[in-house]
Protein backbone atom coordinates (compact mmCIF):
# COMPACT_ATOMS: atom_id res chain seq x y z
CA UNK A 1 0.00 0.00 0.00
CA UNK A 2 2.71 2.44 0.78
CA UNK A 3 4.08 1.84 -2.67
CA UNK A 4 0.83 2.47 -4.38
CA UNK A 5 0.47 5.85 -2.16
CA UNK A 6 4.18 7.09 -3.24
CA UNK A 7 3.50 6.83 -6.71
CA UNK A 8 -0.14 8.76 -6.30
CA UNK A 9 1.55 11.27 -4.28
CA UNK A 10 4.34 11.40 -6.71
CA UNK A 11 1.70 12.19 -9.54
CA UNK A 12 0.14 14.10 -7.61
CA UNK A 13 3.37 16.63 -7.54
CA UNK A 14 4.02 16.37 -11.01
CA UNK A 15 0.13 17.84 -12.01
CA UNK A 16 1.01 20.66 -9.26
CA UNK A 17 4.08 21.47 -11.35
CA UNK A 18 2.35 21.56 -14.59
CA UNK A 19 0.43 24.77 -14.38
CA UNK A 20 3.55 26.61 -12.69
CA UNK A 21 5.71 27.65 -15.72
CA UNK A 22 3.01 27.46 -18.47
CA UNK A 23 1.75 31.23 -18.21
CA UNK A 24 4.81 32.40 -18.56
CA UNK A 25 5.76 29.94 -21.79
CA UNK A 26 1.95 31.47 -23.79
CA UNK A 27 1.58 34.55 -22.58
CA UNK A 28 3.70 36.09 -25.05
CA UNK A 29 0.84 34.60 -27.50
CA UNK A 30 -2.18 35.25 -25.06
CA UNK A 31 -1.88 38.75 -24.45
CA UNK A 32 -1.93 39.60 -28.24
CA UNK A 33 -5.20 37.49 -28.31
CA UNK A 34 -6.48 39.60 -25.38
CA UNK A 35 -4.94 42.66 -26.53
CA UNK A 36 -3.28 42.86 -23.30
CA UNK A 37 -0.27 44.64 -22.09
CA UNK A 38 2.74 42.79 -20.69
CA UNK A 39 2.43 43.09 -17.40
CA UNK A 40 -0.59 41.72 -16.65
CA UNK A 41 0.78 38.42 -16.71
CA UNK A 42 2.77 39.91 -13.33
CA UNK A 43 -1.22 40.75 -12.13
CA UNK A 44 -2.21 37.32 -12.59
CA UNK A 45 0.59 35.16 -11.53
CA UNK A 46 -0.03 37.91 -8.15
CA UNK A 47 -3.25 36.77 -8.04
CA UNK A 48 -2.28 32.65 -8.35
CA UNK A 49 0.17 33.57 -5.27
CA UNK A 50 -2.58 35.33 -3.50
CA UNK A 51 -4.52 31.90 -3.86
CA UNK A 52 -1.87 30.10 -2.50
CA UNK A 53 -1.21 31.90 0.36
CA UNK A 54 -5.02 31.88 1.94
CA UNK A 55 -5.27 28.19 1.17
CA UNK A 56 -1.41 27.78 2.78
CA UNK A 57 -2.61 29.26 5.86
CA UNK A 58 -6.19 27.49 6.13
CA UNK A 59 -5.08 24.30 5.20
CA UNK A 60 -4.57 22.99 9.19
CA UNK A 61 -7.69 23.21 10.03
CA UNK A 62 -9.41 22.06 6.49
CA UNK A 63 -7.10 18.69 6.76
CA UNK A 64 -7.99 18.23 9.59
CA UNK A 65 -11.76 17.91 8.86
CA UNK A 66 -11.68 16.50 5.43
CA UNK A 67 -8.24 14.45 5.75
CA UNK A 68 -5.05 14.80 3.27
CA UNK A 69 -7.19 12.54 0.50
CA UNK A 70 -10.38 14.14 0.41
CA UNK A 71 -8.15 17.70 0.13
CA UNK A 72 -5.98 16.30 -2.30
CA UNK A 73 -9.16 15.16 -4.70
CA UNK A 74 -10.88 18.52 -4.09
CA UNK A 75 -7.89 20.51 -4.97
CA UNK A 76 -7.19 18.76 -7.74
CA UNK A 77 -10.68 18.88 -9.07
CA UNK A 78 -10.45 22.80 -8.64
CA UNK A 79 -7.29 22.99 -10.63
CA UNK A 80 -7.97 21.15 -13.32
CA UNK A 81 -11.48 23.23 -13.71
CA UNK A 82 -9.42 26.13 -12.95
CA UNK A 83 -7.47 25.32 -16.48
CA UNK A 84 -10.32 23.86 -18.39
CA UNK A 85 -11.70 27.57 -17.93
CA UNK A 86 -8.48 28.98 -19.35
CA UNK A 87 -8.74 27.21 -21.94
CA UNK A 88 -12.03 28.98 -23.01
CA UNK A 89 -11.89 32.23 -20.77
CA UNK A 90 -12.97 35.14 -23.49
CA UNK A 91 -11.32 37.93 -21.40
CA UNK A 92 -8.29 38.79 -19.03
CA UNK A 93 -11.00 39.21 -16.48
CA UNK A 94 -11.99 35.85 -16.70
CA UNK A 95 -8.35 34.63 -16.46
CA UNK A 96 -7.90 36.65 -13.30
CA UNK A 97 -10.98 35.44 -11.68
CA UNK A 98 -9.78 31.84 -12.44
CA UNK A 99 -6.40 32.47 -10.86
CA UNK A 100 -7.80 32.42 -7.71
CA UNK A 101 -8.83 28.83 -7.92
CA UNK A 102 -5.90 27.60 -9.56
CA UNK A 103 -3.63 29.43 -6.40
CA UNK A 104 -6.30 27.94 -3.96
CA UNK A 105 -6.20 23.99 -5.14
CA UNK A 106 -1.98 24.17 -5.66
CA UNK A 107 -1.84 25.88 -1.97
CA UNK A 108 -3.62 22.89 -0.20
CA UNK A 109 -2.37 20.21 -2.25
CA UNK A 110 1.47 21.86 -1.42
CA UNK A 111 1.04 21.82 1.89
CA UNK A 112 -1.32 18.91 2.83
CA UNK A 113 0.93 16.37 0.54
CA UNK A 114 4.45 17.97 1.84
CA UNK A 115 3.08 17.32 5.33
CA UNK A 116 1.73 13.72 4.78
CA UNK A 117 5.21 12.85 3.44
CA UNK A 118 7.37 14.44 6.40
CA UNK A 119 5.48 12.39 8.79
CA UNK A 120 4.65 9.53 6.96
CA UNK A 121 8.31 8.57 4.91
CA UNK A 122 11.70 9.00 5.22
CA UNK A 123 13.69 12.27 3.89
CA UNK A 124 14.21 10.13 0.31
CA UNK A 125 10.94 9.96 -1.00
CA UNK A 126 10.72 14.31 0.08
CA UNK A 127 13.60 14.90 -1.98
CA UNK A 128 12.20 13.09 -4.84
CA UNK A 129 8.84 14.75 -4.27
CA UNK A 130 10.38 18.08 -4.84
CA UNK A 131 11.96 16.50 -8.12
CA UNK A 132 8.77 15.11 -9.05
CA UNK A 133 7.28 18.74 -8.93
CA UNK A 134 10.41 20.13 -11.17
CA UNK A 135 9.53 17.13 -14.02
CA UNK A 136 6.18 18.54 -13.92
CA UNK A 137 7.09 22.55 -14.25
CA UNK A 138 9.77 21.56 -16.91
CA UNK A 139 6.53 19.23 -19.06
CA UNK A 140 4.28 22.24 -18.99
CA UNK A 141 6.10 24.86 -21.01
CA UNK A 142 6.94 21.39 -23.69
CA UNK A 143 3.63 20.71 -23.72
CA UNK A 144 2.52 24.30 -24.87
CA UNK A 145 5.66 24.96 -26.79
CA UNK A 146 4.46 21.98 -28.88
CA UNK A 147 1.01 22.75 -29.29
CA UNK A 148 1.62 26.24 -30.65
CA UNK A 149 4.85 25.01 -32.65
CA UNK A 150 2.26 23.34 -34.60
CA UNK A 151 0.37 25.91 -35.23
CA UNK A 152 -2.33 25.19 -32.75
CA UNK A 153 -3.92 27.59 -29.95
CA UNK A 154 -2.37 28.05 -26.46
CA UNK A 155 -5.81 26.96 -25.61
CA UNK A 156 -5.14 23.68 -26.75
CA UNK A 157 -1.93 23.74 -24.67
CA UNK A 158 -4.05 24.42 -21.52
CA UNK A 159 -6.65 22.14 -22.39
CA UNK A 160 -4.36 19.34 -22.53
CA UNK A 161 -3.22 19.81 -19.13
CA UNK A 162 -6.76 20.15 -17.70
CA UNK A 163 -7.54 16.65 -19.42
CA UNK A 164 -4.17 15.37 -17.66
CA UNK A 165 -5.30 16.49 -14.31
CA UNK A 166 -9.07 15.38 -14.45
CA UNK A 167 -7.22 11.63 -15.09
CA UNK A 168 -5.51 12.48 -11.81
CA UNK A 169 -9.00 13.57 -10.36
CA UNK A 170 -10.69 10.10 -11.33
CA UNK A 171 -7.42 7.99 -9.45
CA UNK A 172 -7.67 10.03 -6.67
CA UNK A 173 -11.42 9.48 -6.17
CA UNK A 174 -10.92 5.81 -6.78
CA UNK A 175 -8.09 5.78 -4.17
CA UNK A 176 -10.43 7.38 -1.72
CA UNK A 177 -10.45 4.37 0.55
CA UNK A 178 -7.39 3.73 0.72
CA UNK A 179 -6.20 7.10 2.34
CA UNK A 180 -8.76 6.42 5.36
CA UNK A 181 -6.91 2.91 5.88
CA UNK A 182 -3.53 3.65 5.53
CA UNK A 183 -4.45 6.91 8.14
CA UNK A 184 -5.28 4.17 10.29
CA UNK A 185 -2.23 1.70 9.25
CA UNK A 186 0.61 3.57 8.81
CA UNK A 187 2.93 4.45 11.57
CA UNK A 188 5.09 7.85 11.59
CA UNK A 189 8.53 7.92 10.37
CA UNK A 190 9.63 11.27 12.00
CA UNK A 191 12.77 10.55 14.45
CA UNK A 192 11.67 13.47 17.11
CA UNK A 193 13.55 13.48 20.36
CA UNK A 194 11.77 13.05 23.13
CA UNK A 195 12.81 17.06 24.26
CA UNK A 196 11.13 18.09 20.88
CA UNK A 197 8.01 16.69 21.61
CA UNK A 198 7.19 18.00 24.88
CA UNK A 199 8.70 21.35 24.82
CA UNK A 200 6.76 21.84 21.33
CA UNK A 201 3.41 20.37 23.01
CA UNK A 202 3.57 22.33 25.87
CA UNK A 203 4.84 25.68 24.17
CA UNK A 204 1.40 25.46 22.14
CA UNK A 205 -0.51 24.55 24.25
CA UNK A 206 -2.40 27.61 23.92
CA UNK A 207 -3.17 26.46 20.62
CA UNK A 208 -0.43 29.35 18.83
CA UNK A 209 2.79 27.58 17.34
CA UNK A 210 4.09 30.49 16.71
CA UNK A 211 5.11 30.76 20.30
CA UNK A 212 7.44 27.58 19.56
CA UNK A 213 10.79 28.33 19.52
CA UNK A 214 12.98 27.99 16.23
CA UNK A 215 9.17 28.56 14.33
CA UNK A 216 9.81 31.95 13.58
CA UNK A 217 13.14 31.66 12.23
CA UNK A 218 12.25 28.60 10.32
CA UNK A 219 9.39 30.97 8.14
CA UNK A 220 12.10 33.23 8.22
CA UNK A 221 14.70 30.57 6.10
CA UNK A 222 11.12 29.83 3.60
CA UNK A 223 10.61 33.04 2.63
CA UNK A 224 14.23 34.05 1.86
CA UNK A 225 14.61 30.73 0.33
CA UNK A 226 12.27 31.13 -1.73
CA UNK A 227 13.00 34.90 -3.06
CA UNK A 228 16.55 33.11 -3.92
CA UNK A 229 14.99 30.63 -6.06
CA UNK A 230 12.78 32.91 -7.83
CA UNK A 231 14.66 35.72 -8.29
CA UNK A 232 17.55 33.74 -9.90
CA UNK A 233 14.87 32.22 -12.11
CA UNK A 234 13.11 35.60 -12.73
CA UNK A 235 16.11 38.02 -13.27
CA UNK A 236 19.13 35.42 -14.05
CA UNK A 237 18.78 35.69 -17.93
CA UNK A 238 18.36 39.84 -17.24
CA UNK A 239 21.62 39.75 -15.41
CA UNK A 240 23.44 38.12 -17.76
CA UNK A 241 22.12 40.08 -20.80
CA UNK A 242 22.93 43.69 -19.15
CA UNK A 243 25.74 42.78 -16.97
CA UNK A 244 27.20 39.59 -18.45
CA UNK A 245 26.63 40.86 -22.34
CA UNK A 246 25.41 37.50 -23.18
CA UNK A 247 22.64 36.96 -25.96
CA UNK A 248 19.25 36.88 -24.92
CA UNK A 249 18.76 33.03 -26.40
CA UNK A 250 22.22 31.71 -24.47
CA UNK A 251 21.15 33.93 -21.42
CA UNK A 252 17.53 31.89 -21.45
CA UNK A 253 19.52 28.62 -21.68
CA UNK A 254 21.72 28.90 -19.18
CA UNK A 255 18.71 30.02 -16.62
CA UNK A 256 17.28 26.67 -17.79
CA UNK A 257 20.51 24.83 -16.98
CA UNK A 258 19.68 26.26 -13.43
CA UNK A 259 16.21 24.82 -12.78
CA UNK A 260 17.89 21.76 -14.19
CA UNK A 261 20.41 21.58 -11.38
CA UNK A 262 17.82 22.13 -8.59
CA UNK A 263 15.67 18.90 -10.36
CA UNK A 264 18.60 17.20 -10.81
CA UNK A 265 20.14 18.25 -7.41
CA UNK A 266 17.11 16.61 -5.76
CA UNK A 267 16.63 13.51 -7.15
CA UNK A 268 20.34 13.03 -6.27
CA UNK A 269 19.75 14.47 -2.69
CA UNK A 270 17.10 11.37 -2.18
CA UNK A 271 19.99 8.69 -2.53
CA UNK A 272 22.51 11.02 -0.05
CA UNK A 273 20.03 10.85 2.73
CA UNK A 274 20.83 7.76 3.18
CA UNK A 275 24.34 8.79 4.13
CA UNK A 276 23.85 11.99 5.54
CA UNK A 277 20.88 13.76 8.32
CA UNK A 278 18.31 16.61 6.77
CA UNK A 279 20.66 19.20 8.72
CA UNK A 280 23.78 18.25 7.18
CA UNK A 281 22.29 18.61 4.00
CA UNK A 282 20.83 21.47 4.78
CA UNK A 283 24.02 23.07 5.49
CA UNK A 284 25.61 22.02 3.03
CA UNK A 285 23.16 23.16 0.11
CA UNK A 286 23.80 26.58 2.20
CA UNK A 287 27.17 26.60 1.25
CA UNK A 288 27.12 24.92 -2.00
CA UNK A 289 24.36 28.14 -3.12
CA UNK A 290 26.79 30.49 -1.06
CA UNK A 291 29.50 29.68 -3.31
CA UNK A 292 27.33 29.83 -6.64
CA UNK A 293 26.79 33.48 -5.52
CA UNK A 294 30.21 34.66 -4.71
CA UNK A 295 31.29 33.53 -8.12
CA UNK A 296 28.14 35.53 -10.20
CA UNK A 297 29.50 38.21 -7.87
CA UNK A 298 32.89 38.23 -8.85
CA UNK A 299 34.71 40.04 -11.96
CA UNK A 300 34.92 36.66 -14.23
CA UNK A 301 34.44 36.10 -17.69
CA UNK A 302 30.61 34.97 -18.57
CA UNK A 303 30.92 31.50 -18.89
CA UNK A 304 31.57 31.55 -15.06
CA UNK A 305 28.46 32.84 -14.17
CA UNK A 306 26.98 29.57 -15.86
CA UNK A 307 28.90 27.61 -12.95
CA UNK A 308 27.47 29.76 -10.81
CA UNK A 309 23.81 29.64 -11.65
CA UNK A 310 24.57 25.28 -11.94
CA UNK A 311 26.20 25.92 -8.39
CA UNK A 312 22.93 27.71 -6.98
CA UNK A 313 20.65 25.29 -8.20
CA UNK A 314 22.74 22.18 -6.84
CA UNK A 315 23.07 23.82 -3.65
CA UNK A 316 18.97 24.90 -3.66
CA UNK A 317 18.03 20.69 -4.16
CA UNK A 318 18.63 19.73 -0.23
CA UNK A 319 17.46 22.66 1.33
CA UNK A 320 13.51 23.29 0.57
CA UNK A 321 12.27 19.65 0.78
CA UNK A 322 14.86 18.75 3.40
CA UNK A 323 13.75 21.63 5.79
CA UNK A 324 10.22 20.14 5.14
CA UNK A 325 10.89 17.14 6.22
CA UNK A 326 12.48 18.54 9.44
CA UNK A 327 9.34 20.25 10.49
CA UNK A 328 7.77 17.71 12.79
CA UNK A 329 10.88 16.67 13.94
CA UNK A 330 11.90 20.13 14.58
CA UNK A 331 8.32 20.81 16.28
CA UNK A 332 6.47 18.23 17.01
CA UNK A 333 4.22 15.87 14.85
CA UNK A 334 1.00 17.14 16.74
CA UNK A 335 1.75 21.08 15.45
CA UNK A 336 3.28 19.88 11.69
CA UNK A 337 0.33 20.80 10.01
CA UNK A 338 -0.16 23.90 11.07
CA UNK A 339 3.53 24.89 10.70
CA UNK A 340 3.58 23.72 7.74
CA UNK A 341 1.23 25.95 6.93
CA UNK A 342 2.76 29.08 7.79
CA UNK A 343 6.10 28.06 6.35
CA UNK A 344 4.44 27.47 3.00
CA UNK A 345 2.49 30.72 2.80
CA UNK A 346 5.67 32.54 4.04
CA UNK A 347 7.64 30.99 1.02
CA UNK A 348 5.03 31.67 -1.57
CA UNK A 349 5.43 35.55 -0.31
CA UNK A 350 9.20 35.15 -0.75
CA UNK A 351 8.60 33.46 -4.36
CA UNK A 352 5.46 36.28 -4.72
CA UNK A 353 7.46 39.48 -3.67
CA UNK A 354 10.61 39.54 -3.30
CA UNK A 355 12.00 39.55 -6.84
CA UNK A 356 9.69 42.70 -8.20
CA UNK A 357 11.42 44.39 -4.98
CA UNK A 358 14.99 43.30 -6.59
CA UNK A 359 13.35 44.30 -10.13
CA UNK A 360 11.72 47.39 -8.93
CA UNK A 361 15.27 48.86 -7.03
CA UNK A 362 17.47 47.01 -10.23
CA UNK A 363 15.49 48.83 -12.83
CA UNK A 364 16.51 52.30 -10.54
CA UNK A 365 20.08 51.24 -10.34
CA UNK A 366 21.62 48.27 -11.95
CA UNK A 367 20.96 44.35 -12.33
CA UNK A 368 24.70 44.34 -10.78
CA UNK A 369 23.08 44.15 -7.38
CA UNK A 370 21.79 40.49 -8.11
CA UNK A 371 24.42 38.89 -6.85
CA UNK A 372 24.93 40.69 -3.70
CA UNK A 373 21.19 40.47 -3.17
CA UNK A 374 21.56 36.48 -3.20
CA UNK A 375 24.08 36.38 -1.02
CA UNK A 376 22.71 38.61 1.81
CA UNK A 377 19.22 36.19 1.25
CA UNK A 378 21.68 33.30 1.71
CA UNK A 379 23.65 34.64 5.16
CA UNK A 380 19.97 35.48 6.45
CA UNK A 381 19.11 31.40 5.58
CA UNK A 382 22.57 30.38 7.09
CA UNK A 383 22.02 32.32 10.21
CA UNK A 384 18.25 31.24 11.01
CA UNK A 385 18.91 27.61 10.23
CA UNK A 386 22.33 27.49 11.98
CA UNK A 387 20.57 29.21 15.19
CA UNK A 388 17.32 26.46 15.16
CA UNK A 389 20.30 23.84 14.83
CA UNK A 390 21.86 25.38 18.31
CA UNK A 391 18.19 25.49 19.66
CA UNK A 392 17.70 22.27 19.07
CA UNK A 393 21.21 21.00 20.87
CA UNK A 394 19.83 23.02 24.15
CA UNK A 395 17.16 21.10 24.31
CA UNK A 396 18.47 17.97 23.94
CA UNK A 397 20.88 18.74 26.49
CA UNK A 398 18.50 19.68 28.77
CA UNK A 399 16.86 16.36 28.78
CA UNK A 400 19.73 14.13 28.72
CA UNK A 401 20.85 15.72 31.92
């Protein structure tokens, strides 16, 4: 049964990847069907976020009624209507009142799979969920790349991935069962320590995890990580084109070559687990993405800064889903969900604002900053994880004496 839950889970990721990168891919064609100016795609990829966010932050206490299966089938449903009405929306209005769907179903099915997995399997199968989600946000720009290479309509491009998720709606429903047995069957695989557990129980108590110590600085490490990863992705090919002097097309593929390192990067990161803990990996993707930014900051010749964005992305695989699947052993199993919660909606409003803010003060100065940018985000990360690490050795201290 576990088998048969990884590889619906793992689908599961790759239909909430899908959707991700395709607006960006058509909207060069869209808006001159809508008549639409450029930014607007900013508006509604604002307005997905926005989605994302409220359903981030509700999602405790919706999972907890409904359960992780029931959520996953409704949000799934919702997205893949959410698409299907893309598909035939007549005006940008209509695509910005859809938005808010699409950002509602990918916001529970984010956080209510991510938690299922931390507490359910070991730090493997989180890494590989994560590279599941980068297979599916690499297939959706192919898929409408095709479609209009032919000559077809984005719209076919969108319908296409609506059909894809409905098949992913009808497994899900059929699976239904199975989630309520294996929520009775299947036994936790978080390694807490004992002082975790009853210093996170009793800290909130009064029902706020916020009040749990390390929780703060743990959003804190989300939302910069986050504003790393999308910046890089958003600005990298501007950097190199106005900085760098590299051609627009060679500046697009070497951005590409980044995502590819953080996909790659993760499905490797499921085999090290076996060798090394979440924190060590953690760490060390720190430094790895540390020294990707010190060499784009550094007076090289171009083809450098292609090491460097490869460098960022390896060093980016570890530390999302491994800090993910640290959560209830960081906290507590009993307050995952909810923490899990918060952390997600704080790094969708890293991915959300943070790189207009670098955009916005770049477009006023110069896209030399980028670099500098990344590695302040990076000492912030270093400095909140490395400071939840030395919380966590007090504690354990303090009940092995």
């Amino acid at each position: 049964m576990a088998t048969v839950f990884l590889i619906i889970i793992y689908l599961a990721f790759i239909s909430l990847g899908l959707p991700d990168s395709m607006l960006g891919a058509a909207w060069p064609i869209m808006r001159l069907d809508y008549g639409a100016p450029v930014e607007t795609a900013g508006l509604l990829s604002m307005i997905v976020v926005a989605g994302t966010i409220i359903s981030s932050l509700a999602s405790s206490a919706v999972l907890k009624r409904l359960g992780t299966g029931m959520v996953t089938f409704i949000s799934v449903a919702v997205t893949a209507l959410a698409l299907l009405g893309f598909s035939y929306s007549s005006s940008v209005i209509w695509l910005a009142v859809l938005a808010l769907p699409l950002g509602l179903g990918a916001g529970s099915i984010d956080t209510g799979l991510n938690n299922y997995v931390a507490t359910h399997y070991k730090a493997h199968h989180m890494s590989w969920l994560h590279c599941f989600w980068g297979i599916g946000a690499m297939l959706g720009p192919i898929i409408m790349s095709r479609y209009i290479a032919g000559g077809e309509s984005w719209r076919t491009g969108y319908f296409t991935v609506s059909m894809i998720q409905f098949a992913l709606v009808v497994l899900l429903f059929i699976s239904l069962p199975l989630w309520k047995r294996a929520g009775k069957s299947s036994s936790p695989q978080v390694e807490e320590t004992r002082d975790v557990k009853v210093k996170a129980a009793v800290e909130a108590s009064s029902g706020n995890v916020l009040r749990i110590k390390g929780v703060k600085l743990a959003m804190i490490t989300f939302l910069f990580y986050c504003g790393v990863e999308a910046t890089v992705g958003l600005w990298g090919s501007s950097y190199l084109v106005n900085v760098k002097e590299v051609s627009a097309a060679t500046a697009a593929g070497w951005v590409s070559l980044y995502y590819g390192g953080i996909t790659a990067g993760r499905l490797i990161t499921g085999f090290i687990t076996f060798r090394f803990s979440n924190r060590e990996l953690i760490r060390g993707g720190l430094a790895v993405s540390l020294l990707g930014a010190l060499v784009l900051a550094l007076p090289l010749p171009a083809v450098f800064s292609l090491v460097a964005f490869i460098l960022i992305g390896l060093g980016s695989a570890p530390i999302f889903p491994c800090m993910l699947h640290e959560t209830p052993a960081r906290f507590g199993q009993e307050n995952s969900q909810k923490i899990m919660g918060y952390q997600m909606a704080l790094a969708y409003t890293g991915g959300a604002f943070l790189p207009p803010l670098l955009g916005w003060v770049a477009a006023r100065s110069s896209f030399m900053i980028l670099p500098m940018v990344m590695i302040g985000y990076i000492i912030v990360m270093i400095l909140s994880s490395e400071q939840i690490n030395s919380m966590m050795k007090k504690r354990k201290e303090e009940v092995s004496r």
